[in-house]
C-alpha atoms as a PDB file:
ATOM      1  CA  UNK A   1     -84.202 -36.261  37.936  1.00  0.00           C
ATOM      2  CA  UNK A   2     -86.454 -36.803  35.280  1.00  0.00           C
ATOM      3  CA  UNK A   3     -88.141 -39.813  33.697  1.00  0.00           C
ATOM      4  CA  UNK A   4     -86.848 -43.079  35.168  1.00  0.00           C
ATOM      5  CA  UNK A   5     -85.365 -45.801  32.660  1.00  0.00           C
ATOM      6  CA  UNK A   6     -84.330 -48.170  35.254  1.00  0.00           C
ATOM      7  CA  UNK A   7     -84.333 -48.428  38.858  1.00  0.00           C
ATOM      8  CA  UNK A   8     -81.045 -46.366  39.337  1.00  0.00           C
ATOM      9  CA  UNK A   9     -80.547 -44.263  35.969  1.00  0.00           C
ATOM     10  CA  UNK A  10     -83.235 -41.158  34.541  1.00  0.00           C
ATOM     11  CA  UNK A  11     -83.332 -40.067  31.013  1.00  0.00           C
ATOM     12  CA  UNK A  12     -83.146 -43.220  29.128  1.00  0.00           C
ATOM     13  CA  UNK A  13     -86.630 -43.634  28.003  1.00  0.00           C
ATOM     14  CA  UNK A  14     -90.030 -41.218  27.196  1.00  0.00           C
ATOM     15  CA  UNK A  15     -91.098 -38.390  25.293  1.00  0.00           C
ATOM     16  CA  UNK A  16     -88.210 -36.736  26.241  1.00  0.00           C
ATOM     17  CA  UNK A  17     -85.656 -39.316  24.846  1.00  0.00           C
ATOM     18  CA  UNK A  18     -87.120 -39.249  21.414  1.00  0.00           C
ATOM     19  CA  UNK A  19     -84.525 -37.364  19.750  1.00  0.00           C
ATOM     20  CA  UNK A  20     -81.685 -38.655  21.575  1.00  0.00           C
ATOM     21  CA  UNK A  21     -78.410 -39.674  19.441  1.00  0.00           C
ATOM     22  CA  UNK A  22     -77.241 -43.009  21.248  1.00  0.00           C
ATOM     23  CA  UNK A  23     -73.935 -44.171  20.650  1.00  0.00           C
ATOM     24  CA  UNK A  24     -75.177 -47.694  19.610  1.00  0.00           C
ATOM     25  CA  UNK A  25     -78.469 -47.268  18.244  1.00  0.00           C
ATOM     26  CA  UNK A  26     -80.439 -47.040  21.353  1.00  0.00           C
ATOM     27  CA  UNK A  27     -80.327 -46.926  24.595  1.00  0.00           C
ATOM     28  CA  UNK A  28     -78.537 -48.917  27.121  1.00  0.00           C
ATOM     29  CA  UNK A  29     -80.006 -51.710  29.591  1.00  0.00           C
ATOM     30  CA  UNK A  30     -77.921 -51.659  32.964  1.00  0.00           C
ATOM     31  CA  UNK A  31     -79.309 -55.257  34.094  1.00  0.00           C
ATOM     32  CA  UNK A  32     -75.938 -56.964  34.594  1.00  0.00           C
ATOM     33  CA  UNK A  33     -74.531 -54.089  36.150  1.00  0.00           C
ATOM     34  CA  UNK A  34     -77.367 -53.375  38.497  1.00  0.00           C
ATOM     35  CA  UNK A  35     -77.493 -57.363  39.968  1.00  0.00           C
ATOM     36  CA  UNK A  36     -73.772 -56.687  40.596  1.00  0.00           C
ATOM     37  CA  UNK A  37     -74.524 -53.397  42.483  1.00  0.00           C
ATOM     38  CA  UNK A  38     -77.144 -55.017  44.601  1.00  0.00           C
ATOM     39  CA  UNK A  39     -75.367 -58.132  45.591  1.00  0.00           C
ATOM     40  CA  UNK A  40     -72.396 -56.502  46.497  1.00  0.00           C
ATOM     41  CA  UNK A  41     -72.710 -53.139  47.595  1.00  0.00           C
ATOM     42  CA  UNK A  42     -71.917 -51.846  51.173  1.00  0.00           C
ATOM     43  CA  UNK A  43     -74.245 -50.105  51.675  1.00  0.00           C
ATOM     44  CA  UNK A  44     -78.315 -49.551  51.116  1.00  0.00           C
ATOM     45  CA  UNK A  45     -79.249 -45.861  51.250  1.00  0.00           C
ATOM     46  CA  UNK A  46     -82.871 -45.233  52.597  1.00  0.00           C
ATOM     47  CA  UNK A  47     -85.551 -44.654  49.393  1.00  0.00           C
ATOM     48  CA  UNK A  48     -85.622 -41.048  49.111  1.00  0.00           C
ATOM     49  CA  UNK A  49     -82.383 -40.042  51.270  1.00  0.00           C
ATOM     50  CA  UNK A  50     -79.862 -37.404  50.231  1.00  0.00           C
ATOM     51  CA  UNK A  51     -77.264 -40.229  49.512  1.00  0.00           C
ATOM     52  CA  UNK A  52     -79.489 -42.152  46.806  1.00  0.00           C
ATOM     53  CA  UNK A  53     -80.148 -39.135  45.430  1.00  0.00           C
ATOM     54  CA  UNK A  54     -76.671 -38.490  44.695  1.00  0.00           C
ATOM     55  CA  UNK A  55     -75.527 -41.793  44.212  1.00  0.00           C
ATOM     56  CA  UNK A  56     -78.280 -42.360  41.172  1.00  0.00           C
ATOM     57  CA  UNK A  57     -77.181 -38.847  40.086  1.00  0.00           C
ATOM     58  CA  UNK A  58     -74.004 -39.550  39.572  1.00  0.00           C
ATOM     59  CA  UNK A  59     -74.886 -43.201  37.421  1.00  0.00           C
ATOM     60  CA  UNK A  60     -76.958 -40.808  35.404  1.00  0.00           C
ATOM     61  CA  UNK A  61     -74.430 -38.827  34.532  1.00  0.00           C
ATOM     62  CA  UNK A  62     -71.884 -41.624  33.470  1.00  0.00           C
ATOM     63  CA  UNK A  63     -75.092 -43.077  31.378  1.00  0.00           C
ATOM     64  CA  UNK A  64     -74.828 -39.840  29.444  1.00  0.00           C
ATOM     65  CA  UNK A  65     -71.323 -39.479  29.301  1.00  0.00           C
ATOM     66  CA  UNK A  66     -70.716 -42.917  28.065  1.00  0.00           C
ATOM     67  CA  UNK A  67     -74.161 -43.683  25.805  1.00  0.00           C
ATOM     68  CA  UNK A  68     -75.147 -40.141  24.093  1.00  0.00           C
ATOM     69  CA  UNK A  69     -73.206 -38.820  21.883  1.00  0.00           C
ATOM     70  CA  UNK A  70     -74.101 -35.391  21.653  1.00  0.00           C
ATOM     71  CA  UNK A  71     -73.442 -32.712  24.712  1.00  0.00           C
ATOM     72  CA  UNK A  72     -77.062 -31.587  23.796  1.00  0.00           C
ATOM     73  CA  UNK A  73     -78.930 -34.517  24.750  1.00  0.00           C
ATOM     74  CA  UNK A  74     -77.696 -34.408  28.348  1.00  0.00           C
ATOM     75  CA  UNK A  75     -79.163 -33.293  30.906  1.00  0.00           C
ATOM     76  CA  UNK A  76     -77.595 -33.826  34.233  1.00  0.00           C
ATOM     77  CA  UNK A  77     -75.432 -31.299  33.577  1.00  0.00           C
ATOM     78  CA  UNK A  78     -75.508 -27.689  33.403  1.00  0.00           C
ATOM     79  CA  UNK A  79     -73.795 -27.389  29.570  1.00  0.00           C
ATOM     80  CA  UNK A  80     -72.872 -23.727  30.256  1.00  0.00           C
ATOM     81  CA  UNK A  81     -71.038 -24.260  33.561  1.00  0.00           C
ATOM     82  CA  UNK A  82     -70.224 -28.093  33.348  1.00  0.00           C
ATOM     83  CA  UNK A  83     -66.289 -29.211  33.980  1.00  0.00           C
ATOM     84  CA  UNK A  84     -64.482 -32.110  35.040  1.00  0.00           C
ATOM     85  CA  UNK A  85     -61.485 -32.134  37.287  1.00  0.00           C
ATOM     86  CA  UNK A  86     -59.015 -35.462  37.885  1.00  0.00           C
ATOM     87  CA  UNK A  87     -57.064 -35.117  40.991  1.00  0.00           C
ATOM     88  CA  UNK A  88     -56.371 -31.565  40.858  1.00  0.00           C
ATOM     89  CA  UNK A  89     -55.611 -31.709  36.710  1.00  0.00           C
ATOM     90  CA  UNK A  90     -56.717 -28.737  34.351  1.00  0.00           C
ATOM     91  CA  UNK A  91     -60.612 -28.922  34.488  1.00  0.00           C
ATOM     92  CA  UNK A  92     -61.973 -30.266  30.778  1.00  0.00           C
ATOM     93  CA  UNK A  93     -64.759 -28.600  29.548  1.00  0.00           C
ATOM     94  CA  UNK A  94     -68.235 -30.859  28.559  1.00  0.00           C
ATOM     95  CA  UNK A  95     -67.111 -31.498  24.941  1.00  0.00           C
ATOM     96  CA  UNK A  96     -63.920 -31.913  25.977  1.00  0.00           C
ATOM     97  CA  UNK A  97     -64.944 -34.864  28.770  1.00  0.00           C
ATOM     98  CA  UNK A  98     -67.511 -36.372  26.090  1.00  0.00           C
ATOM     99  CA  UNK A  99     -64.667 -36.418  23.267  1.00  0.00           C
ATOM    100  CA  UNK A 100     -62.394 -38.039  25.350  1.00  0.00           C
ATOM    101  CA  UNK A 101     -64.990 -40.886  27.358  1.00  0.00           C
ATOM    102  CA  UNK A 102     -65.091 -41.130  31.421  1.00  0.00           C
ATOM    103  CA  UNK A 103     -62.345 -43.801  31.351  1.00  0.00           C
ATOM    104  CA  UNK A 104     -59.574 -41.363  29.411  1.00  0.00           C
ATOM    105  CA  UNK A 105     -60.480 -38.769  30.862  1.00  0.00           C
ATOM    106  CA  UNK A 106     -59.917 -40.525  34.773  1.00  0.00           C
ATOM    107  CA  UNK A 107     -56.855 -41.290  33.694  1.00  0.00           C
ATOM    108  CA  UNK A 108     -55.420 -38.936  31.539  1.00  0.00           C
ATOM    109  CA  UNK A 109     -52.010 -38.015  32.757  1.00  0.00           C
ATOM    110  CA  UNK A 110     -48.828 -35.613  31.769  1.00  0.00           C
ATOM    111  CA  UNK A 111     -46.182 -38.566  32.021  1.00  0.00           C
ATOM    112  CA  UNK A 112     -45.362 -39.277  27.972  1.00  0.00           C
ATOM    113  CA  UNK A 113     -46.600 -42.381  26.495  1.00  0.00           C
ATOM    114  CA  UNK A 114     -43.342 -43.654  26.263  1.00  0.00           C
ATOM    115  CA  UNK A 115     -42.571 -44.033  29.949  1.00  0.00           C
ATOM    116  CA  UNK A 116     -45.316 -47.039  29.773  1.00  0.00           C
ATOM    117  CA  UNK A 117     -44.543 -50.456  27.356  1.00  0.00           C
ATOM    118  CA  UNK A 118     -46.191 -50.827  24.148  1.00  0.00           C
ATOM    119  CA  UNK A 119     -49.785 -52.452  25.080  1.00  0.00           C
ATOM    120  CA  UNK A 120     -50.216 -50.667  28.245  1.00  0.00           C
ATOM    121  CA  UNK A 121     -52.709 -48.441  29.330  1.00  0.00           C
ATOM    122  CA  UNK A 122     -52.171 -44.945  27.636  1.00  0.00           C
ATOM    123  CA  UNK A 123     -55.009 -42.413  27.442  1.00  0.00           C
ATOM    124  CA  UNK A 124     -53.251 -39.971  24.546  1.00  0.00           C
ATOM    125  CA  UNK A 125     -53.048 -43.801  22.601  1.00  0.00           C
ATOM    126  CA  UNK A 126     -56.720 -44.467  23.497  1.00  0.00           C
ATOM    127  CA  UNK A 127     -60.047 -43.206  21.612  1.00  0.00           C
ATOM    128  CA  UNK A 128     -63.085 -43.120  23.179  1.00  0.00           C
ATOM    129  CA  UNK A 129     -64.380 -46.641  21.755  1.00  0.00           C
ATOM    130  CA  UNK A 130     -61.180 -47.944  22.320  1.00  0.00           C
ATOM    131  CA  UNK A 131     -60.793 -47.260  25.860  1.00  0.00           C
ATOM    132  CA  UNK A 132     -65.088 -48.419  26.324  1.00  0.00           C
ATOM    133  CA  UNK A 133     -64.621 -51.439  24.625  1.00  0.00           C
ATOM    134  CA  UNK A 134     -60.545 -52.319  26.972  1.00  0.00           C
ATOM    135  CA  UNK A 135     -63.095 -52.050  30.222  1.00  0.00           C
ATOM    136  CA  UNK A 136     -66.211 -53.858  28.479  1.00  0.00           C
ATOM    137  CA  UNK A 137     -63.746 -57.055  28.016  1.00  0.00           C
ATOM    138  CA  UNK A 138     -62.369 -56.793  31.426  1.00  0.00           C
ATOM    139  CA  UNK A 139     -65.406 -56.244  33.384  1.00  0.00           C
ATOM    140  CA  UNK A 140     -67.631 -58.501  31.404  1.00  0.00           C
ATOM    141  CA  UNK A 141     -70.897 -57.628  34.195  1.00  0.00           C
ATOM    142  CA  UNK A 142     -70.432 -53.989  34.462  1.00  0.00           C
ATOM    143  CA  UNK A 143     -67.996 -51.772  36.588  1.00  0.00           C
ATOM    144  CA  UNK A 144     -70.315 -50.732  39.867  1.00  0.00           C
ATOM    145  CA  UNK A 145     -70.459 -47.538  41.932  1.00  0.00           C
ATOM    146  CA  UNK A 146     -72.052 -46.550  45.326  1.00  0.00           C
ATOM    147  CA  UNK A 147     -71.810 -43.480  47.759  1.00  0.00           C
ATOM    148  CA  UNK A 148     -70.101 -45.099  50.536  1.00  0.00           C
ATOM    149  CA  UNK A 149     -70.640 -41.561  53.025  1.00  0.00           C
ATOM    150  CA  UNK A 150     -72.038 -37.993  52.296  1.00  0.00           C
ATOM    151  CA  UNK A 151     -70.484 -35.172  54.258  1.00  0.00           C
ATOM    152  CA  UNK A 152     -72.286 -32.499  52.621  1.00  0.00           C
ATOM    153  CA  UNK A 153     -75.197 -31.851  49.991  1.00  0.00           C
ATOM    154  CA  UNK A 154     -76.310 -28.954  47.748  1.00  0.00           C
ATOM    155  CA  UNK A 155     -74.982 -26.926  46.707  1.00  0.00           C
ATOM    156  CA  UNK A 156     -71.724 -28.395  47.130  1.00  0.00           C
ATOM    157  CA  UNK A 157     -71.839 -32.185  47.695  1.00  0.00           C
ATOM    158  CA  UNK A 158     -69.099 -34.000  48.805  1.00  0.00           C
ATOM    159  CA  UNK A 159     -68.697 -37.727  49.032  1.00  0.00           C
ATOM    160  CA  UNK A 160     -66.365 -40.696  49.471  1.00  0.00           C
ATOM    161  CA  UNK A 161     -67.378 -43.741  46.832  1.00  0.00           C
ATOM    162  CA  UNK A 162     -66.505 -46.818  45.691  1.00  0.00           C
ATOM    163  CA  UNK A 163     -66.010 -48.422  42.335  1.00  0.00           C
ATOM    164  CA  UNK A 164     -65.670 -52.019  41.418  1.00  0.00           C
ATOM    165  CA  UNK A 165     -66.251 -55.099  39.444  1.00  0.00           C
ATOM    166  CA  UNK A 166     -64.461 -58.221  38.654  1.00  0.00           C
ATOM    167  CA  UNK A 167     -61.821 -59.348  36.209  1.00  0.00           C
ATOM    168  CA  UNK A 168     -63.373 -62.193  34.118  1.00  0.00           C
ATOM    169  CA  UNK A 169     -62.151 -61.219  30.789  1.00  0.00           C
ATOM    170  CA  UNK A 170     -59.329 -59.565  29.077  1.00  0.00           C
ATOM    171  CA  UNK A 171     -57.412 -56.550  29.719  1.00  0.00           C
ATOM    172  CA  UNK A 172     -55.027 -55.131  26.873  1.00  0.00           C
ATOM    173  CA  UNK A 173     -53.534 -59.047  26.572  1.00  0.00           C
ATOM    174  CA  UNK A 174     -53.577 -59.886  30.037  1.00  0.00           C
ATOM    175  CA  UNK A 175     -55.069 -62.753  30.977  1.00  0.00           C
ATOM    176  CA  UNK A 176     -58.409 -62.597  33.332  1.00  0.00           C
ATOM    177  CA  UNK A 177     -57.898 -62.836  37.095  1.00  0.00           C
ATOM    178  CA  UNK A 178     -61.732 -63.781  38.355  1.00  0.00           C
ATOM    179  CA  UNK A 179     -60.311 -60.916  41.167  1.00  0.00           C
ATOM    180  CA  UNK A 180     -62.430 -58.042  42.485  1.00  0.00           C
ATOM    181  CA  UNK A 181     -60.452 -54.935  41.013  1.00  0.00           C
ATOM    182  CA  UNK A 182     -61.745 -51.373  43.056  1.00  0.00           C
ATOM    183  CA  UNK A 183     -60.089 -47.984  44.161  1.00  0.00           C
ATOM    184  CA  UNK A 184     -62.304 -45.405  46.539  1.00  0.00           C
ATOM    185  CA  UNK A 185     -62.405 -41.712  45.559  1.00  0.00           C
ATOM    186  CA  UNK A 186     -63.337 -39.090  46.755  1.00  0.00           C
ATOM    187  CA  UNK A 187     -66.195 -36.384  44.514  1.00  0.00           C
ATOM    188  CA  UNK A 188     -66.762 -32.629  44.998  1.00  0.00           C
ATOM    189  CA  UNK A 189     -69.418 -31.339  42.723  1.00  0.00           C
ATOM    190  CA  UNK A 190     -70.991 -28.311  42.780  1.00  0.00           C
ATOM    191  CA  UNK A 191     -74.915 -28.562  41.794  1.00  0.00           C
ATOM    192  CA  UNK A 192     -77.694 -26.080  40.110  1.00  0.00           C
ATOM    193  CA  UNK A 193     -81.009 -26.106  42.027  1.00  0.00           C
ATOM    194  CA  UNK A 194     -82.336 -29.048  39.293  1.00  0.00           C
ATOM    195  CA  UNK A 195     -79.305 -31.034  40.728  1.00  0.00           C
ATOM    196  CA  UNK A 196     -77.431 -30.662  37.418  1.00  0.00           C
ATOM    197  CA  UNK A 197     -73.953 -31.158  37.501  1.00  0.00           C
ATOM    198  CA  UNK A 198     -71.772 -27.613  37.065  1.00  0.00           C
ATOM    199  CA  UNK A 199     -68.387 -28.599  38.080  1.00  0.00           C
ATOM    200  CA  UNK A 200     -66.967 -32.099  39.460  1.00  0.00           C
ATOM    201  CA  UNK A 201     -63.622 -32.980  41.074  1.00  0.00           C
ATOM    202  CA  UNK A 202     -62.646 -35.903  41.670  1.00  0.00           C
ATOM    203  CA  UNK A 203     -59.819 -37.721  43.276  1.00  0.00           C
ATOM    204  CA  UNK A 204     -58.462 -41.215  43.842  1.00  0.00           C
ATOM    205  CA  UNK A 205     -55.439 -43.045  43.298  1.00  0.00           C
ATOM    206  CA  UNK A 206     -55.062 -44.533  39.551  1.00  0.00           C
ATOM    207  CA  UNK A 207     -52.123 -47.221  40.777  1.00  0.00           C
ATOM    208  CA  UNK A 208     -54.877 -48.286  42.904  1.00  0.00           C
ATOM    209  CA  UNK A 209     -57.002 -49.139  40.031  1.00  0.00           C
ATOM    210  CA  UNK A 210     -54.776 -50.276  37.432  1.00  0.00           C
ATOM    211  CA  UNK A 211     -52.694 -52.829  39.330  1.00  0.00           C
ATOM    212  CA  UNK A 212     -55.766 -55.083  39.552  1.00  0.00           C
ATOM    213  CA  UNK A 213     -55.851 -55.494  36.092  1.00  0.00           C
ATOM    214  CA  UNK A 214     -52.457 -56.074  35.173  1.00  0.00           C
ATOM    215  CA  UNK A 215     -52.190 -59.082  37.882  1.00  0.00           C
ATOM    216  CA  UNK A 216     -53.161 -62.160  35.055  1.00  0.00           C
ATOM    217  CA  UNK A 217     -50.117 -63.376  33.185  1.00  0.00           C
ATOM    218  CA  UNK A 218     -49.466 -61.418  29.894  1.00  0.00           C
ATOM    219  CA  UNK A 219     -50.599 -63.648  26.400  1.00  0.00           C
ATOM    220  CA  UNK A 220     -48.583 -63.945  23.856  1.00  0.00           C
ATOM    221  CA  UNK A 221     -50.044 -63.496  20.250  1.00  0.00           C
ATOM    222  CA  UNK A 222     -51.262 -67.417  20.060  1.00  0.00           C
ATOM    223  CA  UNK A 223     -53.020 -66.535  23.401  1.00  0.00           C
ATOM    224  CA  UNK A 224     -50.432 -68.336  25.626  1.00  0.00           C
ATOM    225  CA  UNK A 225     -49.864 -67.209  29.304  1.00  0.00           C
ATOM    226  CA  UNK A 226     -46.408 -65.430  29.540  1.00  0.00           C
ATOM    227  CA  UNK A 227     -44.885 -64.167  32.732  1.00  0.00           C
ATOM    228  CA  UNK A 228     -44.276 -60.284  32.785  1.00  0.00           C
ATOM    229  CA  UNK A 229     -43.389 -58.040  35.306  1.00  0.00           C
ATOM    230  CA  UNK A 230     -43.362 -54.642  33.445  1.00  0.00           C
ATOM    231  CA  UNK A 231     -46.635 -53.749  34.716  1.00  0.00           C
ATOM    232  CA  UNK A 232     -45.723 -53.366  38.601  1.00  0.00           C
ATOM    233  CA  UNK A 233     -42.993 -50.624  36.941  1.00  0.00           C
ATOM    234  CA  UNK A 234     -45.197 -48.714  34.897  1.00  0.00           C
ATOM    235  CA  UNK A 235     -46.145 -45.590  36.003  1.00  0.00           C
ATOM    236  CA  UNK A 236     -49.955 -44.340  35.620  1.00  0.00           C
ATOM    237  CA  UNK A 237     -49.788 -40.874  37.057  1.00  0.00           C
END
């Protein structure tokens, strides 16, 4: 995978970074993220197996996706061959996926904005900064992920994971819960011999995800708690 910027991610530092374009100026430190992984993961993959192979893969791959800027400067993907399927949706292409961010593009839907109140989550109303910076405040120590089982590797790997962190800020004026918020998906991605990425499906139940965030009580513009129920009847698929 490369050269190794943290204990988890490759391609964040060395001579081959040089001429990266980072999206903030440099590149990213995972610190509060990884002490979240390790204290509450389920499980600890053998050094060197299959499944933390994949599983630091695939947080290589979001560290592109969300940090560089340009498709050029990644490389755990195949650029040629590289798309991104969302529960069966129309596959986007890599500059597609990059223009839209990881977090639109998981839950980018066909149901028109207006089916959802003003202030909740819409992906054709979010940009990619926009969208970043609505999980940054809600997940204030990083949004973790772990390969929970592998039933198959290269070529094709297939695997079940898990995805979570904890609401102790903000989310689009609702108030923070201190609650674990996670969903479990399920990945298919089909892999070069360098373990690039070519294509990757995934699929996992968006309710699953966004109800945990809409739990606190709604603030008001003076920051007040309000009660609100709208949430529980807005649709995100």
């Amino acid at each position: 995978m490369g050269e190794v910027g943290d204990k988890y991610r490759s391609y964040l530092v060395g001579e081959g970074e040089k001429g990266t374009h980072w999206r903030h100026g440099g590149a990213p430190k995972y610190d509060l993220v990884n002490s979240l992984f390790e204290e509450e993961r389920t499980k600890e993959w053998p050094k060197g197996s299959l499944e933390e192979t994949v599983q630091n893969a695939i947080k290589t791959w979001e560290m592109e996706l969300s940090h560089k800027t340009r498709l050029s400067d990644f490389k755990s993907i195949n650029h040629e061959k590289f798309t991104l399927s969302v529960n069966g949706r129309k596959p986007l292409s890599g500059e597609e996926t990059l223009s839209l961010g990881s977090y639109n593009a998981m839950l980018e839907t066909s149901m028109p904005a207006e089916l959802c109140p003003k202030g909740y989550y819409s992906s054709k109303e979010e940009t990619f900064e926009s969208s970043h910076e609505n999980f940054r405040s809600a997940f204030p120590r990083g949004f973790a992920w772990e390969v929970l089982e592998l039933y198959s590797g290269p070529p094709v790997v297939a695997f079940k994971f898990r995805h979570w962190g904890h609401m102790e800020g903000n989310f689009k004026g609702h108030a923070p819960t201190g609650k674990m918020v996670e969903f479990i998906g399920i990945a298919v991605l089909k892999v070069d011999d360098q373990l690039r990425a070519e294509t990757v499906e995934i699929y996992y139940d968006p309710a699953e995800f966004m109800a945990g965030l809409y739990k606190g009580p709604k603030l008001d513009t003076a920051g007040e708690k309000s009660n609100s129920s709208t949430a529980q009847r807005c649709p995100f698929m």
